[in-house]
N, C-alpha and C. Protein backbone atom coordinates (compact mmCIF):
# COMPACT_ATOMS: atom_id res chain seq x y z
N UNK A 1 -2.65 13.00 -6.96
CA UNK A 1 -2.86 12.63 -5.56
C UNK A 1 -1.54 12.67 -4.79
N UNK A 2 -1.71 13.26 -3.58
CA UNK A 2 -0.21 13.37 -2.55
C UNK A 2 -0.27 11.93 -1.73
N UNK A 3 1.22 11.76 -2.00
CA UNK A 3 1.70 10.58 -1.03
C UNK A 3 1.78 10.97 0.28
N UNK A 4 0.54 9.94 1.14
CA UNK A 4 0.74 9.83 2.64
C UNK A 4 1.70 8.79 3.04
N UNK A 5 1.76 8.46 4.36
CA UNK A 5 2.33 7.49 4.82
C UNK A 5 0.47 6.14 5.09
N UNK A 6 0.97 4.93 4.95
CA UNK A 6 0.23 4.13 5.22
C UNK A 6 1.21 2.86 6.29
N UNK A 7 0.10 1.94 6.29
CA UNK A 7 0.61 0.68 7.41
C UNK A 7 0.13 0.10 6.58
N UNK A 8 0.74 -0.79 5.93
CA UNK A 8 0.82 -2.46 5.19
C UNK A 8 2.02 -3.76 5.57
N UNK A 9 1.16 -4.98 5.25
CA UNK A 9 1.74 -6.17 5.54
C UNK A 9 2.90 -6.33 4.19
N UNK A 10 4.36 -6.16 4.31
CA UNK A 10 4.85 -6.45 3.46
C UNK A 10 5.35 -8.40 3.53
N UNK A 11 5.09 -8.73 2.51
CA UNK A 11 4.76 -9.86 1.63
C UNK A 11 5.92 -10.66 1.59
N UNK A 12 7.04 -10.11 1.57
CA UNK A 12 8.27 -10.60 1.80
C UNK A 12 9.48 -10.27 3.09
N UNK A 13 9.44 -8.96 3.56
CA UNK A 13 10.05 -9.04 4.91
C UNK A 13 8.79 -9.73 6.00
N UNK A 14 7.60 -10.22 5.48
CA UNK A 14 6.77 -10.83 6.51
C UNK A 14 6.52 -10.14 7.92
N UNK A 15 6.84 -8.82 7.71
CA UNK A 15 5.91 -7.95 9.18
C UNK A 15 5.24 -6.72 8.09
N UNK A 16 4.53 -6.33 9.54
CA UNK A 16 3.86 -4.83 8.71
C UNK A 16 4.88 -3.58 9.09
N UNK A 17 4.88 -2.90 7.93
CA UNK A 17 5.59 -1.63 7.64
C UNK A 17 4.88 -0.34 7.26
N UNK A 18 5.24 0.61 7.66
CA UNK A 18 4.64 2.19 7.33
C UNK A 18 5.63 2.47 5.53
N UNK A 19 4.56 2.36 5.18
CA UNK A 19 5.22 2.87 3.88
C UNK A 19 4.52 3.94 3.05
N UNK A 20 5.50 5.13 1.75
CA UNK A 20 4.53 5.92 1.61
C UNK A 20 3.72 5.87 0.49
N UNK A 21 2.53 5.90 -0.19
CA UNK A 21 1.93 5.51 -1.33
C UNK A 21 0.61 6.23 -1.64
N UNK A 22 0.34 5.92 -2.92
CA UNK A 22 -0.72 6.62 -3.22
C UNK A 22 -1.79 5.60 -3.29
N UNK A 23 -3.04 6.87 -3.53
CA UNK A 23 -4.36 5.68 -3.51
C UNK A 23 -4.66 5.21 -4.47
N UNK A 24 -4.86 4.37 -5.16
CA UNK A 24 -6.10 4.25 -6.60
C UNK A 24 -6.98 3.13 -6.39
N UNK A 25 -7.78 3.15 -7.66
CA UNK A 25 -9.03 2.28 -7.53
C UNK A 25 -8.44 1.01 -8.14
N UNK A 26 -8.65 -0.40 -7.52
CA UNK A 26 -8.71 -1.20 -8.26
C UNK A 26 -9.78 -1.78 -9.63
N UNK A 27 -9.62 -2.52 -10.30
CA UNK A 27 -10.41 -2.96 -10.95
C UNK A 27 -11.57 -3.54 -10.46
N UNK A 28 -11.92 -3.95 -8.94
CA UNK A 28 -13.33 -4.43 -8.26
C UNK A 28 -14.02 -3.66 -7.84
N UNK A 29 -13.53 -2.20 -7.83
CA UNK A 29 -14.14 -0.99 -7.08
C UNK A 29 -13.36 -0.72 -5.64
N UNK A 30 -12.30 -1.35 -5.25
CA UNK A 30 -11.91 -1.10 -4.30
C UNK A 30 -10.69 0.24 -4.04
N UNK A 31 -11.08 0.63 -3.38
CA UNK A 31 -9.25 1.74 -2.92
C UNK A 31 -7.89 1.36 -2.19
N UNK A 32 -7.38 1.24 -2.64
CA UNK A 32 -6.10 0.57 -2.26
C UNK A 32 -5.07 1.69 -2.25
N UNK A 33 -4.12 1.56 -0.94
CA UNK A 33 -2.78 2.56 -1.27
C UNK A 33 -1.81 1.34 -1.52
N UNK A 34 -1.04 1.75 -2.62
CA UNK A 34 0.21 1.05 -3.13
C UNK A 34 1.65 1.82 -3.00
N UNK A 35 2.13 1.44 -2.81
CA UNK A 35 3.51 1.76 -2.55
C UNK A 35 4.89 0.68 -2.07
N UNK A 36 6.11 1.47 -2.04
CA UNK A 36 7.53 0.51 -2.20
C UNK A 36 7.12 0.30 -0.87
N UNK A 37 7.99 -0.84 -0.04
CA UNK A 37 8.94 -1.10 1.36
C UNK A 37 9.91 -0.22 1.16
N UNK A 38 9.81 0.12 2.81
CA UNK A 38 11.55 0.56 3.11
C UNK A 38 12.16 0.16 2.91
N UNK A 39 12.24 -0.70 3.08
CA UNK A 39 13.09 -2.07 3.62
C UNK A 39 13.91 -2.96 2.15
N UNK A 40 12.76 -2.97 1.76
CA UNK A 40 13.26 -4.44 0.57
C UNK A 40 12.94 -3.80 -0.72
N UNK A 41 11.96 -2.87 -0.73
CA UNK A 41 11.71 -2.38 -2.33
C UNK A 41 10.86 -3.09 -3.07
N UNK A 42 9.60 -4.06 -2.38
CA UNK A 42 8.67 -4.35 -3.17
C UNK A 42 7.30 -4.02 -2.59
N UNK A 43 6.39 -3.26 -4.33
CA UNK A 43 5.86 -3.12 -4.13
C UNK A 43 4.53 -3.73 -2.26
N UNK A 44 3.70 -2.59 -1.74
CA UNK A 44 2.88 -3.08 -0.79
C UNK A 44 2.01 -2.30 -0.89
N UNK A 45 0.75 -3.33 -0.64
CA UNK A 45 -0.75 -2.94 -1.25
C UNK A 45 -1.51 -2.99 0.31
N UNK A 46 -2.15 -1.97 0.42
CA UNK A 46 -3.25 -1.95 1.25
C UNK A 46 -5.01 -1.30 1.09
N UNK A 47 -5.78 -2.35 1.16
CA UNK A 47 -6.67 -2.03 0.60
C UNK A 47 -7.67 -1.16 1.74
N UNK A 48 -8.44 0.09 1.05
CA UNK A 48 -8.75 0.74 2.20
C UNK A 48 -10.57 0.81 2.14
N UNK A 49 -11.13 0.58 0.98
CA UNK A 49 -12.88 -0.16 0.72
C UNK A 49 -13.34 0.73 0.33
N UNK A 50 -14.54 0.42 -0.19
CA UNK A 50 -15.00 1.06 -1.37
C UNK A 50 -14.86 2.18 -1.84
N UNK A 51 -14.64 2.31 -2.80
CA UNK A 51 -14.56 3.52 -3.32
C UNK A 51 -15.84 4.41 -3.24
């Protein structure tokens, strides 16, 4: 799968950031893109629904 850019709430700089990540399925059936911060370098999850 190719890395897009997404918009997620990062968790520790506490605003939302464009970051780039891939998709996968979680374990509930959901799709989520995961990927680093610019910024700080931890992981950020955005969930995008059902698979």
């Amino acid at each position: 799968m190719a890395e897009e850019t997404y918009n997620g709430y990062c968790v520790k700089c506490k605003e939302k950031r464009d970051f780039k990540g891939t998709v996968s399925v979680s374990k509930t059936g959901m799709r989520m893109a995961k990927g680093p911060c610019p910024v700080c370098g931890t992981t950020v999850n955005r969930i995008l629904g059902k698979a």
